[in-house]
PDB file of N, CA and C in Angstrom:
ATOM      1  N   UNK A   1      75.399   9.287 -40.501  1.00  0.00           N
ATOM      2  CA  UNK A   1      75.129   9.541 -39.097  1.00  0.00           C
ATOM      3  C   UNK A   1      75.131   8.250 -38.301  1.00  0.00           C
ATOM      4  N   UNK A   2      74.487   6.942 -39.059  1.00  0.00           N
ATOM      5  CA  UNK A   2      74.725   5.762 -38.250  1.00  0.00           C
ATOM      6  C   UNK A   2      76.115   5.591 -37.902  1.00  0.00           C
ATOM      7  N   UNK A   3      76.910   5.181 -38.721  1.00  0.00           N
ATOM      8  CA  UNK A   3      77.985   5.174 -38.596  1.00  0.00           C
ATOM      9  C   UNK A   3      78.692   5.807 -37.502  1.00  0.00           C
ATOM     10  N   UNK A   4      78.454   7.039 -37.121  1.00  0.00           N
ATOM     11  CA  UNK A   4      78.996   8.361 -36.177  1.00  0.00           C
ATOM     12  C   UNK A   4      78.524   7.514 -34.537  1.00  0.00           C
ATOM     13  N   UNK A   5      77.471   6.667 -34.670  1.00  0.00           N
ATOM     14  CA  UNK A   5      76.405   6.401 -33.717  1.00  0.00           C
ATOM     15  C   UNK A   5      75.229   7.211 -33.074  1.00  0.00           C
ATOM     16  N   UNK A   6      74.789   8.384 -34.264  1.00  0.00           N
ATOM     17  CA  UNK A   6      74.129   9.085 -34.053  1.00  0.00           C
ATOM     18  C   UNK A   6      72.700   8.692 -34.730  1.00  0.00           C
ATOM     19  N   UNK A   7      71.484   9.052 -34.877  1.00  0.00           N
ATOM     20  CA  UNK A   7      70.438   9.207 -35.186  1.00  0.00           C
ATOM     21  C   UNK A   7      70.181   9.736 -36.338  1.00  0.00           C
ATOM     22  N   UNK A   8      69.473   8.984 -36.993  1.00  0.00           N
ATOM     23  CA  UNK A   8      69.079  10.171 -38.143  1.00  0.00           C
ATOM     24  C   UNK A   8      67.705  10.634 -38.301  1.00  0.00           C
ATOM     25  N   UNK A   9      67.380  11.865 -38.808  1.00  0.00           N
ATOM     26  CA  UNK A   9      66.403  12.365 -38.507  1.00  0.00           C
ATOM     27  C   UNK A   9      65.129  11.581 -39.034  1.00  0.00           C
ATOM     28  N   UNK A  10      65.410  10.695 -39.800  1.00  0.00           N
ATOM     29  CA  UNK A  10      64.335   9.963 -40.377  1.00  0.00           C
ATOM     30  C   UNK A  10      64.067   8.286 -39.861  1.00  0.00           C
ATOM     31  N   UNK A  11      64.987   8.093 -38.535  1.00  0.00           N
ATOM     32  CA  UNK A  11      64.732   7.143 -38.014  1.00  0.00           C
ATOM     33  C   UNK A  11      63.292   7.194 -37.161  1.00  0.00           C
ATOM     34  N   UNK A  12      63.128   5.852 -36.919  1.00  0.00           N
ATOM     35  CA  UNK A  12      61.654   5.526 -36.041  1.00  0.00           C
ATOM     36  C   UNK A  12      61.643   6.636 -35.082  1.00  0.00           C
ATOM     37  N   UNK A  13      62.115   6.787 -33.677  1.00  0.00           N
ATOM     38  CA  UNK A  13      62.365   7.767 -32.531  1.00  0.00           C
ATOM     39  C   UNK A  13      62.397   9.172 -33.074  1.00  0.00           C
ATOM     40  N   UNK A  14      63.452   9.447 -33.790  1.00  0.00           N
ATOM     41  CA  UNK A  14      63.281  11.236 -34.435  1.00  0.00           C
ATOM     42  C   UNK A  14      62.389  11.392 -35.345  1.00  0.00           C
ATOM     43  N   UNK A  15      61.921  10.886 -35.919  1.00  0.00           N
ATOM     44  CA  UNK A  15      60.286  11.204 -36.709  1.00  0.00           C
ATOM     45  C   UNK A  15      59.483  10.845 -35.783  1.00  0.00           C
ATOM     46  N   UNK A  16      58.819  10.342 -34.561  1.00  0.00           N
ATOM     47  CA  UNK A  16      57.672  10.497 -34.055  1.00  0.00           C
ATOM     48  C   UNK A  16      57.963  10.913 -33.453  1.00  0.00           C
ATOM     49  N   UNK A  17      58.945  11.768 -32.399  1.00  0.00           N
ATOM     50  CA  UNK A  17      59.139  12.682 -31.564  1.00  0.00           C
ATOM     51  C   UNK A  17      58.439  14.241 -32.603  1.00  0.00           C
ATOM     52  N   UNK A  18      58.981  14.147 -33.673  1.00  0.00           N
ATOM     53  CA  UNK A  18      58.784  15.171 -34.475  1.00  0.00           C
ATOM     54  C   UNK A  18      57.167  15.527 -34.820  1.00  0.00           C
ATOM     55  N   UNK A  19      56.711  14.302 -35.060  1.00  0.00           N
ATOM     56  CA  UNK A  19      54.947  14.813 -34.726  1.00  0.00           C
ATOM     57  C   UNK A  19      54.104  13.821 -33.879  1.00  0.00           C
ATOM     58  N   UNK A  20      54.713  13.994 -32.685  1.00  0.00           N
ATOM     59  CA  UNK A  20      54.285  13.727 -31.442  1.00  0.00           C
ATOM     60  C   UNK A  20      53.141  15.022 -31.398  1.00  0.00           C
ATOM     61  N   UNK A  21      53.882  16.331 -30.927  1.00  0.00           N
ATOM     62  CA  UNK A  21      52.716  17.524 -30.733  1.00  0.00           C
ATOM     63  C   UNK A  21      51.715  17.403 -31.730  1.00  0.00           C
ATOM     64  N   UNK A  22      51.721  16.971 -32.842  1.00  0.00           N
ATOM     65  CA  UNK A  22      50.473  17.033 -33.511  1.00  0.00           C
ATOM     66  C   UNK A  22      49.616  16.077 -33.573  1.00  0.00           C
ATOM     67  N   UNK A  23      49.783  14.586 -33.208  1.00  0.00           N
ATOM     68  CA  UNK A  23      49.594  13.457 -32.414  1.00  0.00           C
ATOM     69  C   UNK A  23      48.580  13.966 -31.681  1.00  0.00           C
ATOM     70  N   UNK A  24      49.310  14.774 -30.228  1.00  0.00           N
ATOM     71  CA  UNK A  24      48.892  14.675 -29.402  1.00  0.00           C
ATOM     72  C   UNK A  24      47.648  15.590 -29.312  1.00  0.00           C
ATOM     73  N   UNK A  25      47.283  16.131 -30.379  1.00  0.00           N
ATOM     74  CA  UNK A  25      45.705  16.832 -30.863  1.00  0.00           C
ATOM     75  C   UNK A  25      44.615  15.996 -30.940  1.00  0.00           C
ATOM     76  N   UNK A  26      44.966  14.675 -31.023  1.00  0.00           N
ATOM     77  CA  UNK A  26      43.889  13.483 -31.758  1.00  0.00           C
ATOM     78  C   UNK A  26      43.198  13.170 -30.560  1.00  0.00           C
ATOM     79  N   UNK A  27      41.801  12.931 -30.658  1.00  0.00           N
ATOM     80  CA  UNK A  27      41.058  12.405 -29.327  1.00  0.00           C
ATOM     81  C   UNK A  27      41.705  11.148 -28.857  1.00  0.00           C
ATOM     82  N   UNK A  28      41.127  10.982 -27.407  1.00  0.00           N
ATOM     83  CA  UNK A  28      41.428   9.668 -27.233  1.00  0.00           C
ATOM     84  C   UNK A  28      41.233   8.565 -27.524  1.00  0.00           C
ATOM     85  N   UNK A  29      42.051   7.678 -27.574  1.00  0.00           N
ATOM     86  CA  UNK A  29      41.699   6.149 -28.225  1.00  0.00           C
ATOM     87  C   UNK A  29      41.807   6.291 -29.934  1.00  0.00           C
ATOM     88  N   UNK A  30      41.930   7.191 -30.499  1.00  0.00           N
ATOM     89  CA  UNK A  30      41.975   7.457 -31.954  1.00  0.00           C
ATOM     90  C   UNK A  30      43.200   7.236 -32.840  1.00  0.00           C
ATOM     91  N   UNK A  31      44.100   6.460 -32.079  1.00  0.00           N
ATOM     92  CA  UNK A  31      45.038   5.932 -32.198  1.00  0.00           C
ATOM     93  C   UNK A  31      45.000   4.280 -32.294  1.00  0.00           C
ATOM     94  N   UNK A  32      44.870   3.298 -32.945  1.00  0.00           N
ATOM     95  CA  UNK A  32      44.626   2.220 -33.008  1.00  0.00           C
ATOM     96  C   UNK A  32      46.142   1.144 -33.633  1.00  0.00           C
ATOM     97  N   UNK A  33      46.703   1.800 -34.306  1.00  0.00           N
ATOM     98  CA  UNK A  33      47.826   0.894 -34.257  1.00  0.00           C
ATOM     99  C   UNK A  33      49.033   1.788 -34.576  1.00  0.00           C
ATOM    100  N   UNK A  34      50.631   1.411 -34.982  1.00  0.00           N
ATOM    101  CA  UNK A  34      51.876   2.249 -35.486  1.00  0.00           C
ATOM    102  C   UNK A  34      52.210   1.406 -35.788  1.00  0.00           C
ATOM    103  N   UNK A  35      53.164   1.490 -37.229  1.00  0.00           N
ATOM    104  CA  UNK A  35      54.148   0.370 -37.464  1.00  0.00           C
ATOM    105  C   UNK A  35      55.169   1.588 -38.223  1.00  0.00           C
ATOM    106  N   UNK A  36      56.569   1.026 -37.745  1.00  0.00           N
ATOM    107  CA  UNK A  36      57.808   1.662 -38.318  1.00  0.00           C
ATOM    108  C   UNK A  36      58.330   0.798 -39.115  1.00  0.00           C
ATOM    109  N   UNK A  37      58.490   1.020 -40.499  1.00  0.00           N
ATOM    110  CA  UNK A  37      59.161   0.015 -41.637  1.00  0.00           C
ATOM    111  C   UNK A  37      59.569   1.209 -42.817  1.00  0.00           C
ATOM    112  N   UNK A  38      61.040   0.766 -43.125  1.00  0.00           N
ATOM    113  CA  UNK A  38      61.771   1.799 -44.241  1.00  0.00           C
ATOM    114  C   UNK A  38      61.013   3.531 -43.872  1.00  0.00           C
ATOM    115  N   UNK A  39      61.535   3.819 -43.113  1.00  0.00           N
ATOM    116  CA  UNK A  39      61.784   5.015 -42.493  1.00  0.00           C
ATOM    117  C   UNK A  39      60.521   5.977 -42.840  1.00  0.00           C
ATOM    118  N   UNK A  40      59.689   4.842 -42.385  1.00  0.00           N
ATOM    119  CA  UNK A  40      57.866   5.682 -42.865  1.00  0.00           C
ATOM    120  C   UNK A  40      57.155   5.233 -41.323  1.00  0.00           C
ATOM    121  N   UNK A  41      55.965   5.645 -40.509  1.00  0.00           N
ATOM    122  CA  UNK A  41      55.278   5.197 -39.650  1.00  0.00           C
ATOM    123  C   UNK A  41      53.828   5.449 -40.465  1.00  0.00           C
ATOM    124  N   UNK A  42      53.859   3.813 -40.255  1.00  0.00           N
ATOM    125  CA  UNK A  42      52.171   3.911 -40.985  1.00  0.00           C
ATOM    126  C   UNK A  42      51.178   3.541 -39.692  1.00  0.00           C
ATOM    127  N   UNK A  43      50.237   4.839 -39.716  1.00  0.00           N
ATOM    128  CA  UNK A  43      49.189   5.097 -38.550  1.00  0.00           C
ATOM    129  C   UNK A  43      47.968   4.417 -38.443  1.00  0.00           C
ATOM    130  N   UNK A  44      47.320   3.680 -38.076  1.00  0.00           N
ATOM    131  CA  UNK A  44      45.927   3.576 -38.463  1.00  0.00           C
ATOM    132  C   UNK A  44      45.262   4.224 -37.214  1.00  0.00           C
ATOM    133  N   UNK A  45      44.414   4.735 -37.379  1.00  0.00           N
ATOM    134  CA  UNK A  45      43.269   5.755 -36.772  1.00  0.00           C
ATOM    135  C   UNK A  45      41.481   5.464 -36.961  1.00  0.00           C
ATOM    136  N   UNK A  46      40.914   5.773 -35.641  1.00  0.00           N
ATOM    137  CA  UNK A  46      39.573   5.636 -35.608  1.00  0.00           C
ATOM    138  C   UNK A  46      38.915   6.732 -36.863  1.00  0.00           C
ATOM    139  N   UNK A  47      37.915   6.657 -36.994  1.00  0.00           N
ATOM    140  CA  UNK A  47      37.078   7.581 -37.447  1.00  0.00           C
ATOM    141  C   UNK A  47      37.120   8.656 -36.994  1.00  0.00           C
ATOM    142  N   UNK A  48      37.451   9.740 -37.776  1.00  0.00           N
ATOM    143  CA  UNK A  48      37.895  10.838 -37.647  1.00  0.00           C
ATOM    144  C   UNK A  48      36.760  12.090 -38.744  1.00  0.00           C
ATOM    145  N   UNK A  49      36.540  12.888 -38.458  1.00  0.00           N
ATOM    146  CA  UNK A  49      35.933  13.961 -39.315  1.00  0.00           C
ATOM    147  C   UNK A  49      36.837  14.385 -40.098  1.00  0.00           C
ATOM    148  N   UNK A  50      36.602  14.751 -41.215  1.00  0.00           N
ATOM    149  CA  UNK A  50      37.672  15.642 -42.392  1.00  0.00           C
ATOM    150  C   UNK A  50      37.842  16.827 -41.750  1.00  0.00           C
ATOM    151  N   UNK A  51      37.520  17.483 -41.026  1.00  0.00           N
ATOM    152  CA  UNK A  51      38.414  18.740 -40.501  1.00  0.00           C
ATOM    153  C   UNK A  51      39.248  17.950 -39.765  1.00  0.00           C
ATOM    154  N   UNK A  52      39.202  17.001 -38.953  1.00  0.00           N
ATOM    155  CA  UNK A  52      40.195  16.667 -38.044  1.00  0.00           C
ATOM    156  C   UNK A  52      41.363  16.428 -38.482  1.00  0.00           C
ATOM    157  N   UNK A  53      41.100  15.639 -40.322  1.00  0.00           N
ATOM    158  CA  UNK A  53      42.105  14.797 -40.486  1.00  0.00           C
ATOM    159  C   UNK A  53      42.784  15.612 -40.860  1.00  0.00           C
ATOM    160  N   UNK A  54      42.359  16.947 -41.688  1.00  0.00           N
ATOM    161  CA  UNK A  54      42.700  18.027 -42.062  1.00  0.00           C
ATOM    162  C   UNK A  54      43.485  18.648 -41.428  1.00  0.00           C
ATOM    163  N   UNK A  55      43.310  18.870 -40.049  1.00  0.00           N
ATOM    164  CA  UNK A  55      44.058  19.860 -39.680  1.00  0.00           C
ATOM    165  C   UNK A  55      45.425  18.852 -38.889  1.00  0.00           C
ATOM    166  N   UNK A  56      44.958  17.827 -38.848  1.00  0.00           N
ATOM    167  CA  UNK A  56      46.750  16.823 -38.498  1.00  0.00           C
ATOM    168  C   UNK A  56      47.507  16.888 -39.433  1.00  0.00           C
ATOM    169  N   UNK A  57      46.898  16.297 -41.063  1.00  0.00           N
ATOM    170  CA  UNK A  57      47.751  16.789 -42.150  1.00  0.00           C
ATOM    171  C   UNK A  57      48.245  17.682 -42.190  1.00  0.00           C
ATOM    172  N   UNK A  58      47.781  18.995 -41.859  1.00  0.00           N
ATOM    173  CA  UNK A  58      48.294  20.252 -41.935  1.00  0.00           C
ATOM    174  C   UNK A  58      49.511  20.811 -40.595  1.00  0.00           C
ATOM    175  N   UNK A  59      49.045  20.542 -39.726  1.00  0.00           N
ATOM    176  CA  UNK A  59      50.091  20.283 -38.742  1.00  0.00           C
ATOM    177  C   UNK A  59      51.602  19.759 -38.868  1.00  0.00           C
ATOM    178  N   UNK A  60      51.215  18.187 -38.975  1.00  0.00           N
ATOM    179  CA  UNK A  60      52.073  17.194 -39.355  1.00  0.00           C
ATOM    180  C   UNK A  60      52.937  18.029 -40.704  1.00  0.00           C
ATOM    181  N   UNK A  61      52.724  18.860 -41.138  1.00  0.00           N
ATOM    182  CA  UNK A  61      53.270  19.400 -42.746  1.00  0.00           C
ATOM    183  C   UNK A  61      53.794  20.404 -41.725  1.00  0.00           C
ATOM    184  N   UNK A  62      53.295  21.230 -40.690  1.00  0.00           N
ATOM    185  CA  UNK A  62      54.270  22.270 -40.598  1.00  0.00           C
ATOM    186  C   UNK A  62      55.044  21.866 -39.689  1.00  0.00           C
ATOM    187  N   UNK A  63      55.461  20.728 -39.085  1.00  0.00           N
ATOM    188  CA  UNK A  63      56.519  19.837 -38.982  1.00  0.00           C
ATOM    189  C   UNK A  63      57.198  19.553 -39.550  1.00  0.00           C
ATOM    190  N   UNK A  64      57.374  19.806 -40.903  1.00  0.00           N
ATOM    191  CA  UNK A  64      58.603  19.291 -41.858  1.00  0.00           C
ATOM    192  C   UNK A  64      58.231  17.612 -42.242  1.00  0.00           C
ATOM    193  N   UNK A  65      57.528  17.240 -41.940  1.00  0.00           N
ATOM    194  CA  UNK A  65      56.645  15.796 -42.366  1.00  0.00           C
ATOM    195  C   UNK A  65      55.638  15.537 -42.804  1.00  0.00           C
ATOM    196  N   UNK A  66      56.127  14.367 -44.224  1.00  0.00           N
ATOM    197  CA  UNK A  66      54.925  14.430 -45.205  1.00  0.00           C
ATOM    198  C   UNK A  66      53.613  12.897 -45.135  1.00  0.00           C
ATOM    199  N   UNK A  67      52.355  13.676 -44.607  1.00  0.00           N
ATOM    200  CA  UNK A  67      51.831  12.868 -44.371  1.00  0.00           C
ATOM    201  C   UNK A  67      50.764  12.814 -45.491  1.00  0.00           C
ATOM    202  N   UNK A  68      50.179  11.458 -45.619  1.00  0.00           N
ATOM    203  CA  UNK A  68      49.751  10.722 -46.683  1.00  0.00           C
ATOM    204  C   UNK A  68      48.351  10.228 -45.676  1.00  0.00           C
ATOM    205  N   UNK A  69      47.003  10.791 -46.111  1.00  0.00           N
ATOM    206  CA  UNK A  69      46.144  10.249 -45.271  1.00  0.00           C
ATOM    207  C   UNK A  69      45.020   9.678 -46.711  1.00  0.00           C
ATOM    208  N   UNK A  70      44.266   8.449 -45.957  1.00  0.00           N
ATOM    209  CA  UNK A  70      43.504   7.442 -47.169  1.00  0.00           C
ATOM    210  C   UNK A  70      42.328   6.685 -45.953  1.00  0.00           C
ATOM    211  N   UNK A  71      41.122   6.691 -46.619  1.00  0.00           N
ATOM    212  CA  UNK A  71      40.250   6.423 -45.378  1.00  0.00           C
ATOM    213  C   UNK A  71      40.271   5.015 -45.960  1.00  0.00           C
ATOM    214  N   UNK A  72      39.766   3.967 -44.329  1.00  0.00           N
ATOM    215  CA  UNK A  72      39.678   2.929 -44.551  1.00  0.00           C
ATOM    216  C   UNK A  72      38.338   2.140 -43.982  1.00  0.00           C
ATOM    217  N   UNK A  73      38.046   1.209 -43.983  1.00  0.00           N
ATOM    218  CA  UNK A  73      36.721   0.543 -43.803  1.00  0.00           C
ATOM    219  C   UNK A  73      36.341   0.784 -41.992  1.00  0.00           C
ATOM    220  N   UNK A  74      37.692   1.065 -41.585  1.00  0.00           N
ATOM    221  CA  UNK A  74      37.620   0.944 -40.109  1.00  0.00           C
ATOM    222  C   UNK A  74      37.805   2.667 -39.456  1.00  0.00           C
ATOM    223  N   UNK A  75      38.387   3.419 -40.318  1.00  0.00           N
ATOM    224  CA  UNK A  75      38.755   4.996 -39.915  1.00  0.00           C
ATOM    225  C   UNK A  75      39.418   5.652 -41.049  1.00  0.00           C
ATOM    226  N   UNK A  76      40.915   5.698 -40.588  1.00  0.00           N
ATOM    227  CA  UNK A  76      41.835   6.459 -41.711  1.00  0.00           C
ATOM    228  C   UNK A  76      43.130   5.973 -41.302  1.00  0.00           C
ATOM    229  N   UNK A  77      43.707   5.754 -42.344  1.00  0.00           N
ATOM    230  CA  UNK A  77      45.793   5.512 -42.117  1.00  0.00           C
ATOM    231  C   UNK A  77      46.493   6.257 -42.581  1.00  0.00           C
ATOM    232  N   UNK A  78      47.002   6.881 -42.370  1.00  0.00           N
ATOM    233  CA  UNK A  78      47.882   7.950 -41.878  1.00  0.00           C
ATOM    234  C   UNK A  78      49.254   7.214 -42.607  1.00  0.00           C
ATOM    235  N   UNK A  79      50.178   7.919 -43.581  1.00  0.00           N
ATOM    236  CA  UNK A  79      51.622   7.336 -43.873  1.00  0.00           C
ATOM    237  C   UNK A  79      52.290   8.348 -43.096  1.00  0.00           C
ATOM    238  N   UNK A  80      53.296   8.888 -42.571  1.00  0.00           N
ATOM    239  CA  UNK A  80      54.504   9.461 -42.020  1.00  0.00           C
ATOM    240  C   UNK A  80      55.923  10.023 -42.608  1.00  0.00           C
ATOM    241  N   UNK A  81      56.678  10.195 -43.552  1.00  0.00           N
ATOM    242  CA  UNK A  81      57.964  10.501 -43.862  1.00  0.00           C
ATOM    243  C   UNK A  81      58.041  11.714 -42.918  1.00  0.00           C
ATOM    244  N   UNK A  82      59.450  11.894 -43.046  1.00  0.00           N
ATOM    245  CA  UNK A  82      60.464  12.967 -43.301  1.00  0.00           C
ATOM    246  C   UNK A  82      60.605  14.043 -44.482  1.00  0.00           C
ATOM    247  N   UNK A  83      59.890  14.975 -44.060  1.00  0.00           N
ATOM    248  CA  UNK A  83      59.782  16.089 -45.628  1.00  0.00           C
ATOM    249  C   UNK A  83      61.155  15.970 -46.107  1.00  0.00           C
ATOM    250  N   UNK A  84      61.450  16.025 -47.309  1.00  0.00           N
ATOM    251  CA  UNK A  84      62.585  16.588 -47.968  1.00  0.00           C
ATOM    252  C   UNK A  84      63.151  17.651 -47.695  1.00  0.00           C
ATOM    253  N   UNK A  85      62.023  18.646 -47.323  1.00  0.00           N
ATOM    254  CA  UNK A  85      63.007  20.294 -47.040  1.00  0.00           C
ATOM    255  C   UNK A  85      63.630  20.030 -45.003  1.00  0.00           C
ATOM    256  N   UNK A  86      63.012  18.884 -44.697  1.00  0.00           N
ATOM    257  CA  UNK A  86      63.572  18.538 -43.477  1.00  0.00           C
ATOM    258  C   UNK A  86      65.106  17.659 -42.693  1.00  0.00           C
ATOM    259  N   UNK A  87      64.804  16.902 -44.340  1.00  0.00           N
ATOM    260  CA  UNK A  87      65.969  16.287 -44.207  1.00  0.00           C
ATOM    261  C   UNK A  87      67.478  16.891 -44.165  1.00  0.00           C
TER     262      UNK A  87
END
């Protein structure tokens, strides 16, 4: 698809467009950093309740994207792919 000059679905832009709507569930400010590297967005996030994180994981999954959540000293980070059955 690069090649074509098209996008691929697992680039930076078409994966966070893709769970943008489920993103956009998270309180405010609960967003603390993004980084795009080898076709993953790794999230870091405030402190969050386990239903919350729960139900983004679960979201983010019925998006066709596989998210990877791990709590950290400061909240939770969040990994990002492209499901396989999406690709």
């Amino acid at each position: 698809r690069h090649r074509a000059g098209q996008a691929a679905p697992a680039d930076a832009l078409p994966l966070l467009a893709r769970a943008a709507p489920s993103l956009s569930a998270l309180p405010a400010g609960a967003l603390r950093s993004a980084h795009y590297a080898g076709s993953v967005w790794t999230l870091e996030l405030g402190k969050l309740d386990d239903a919350m994180l729960a139900r983004l994981t679960h979201s983010l999954a019925a998006a066709g994207i596989d998210a990877l959540a791990a709590s950290t000293t400061a909240g939770s980070r969040v990994r990002l792919a492209l499901g396989t059955g999406a690709r």
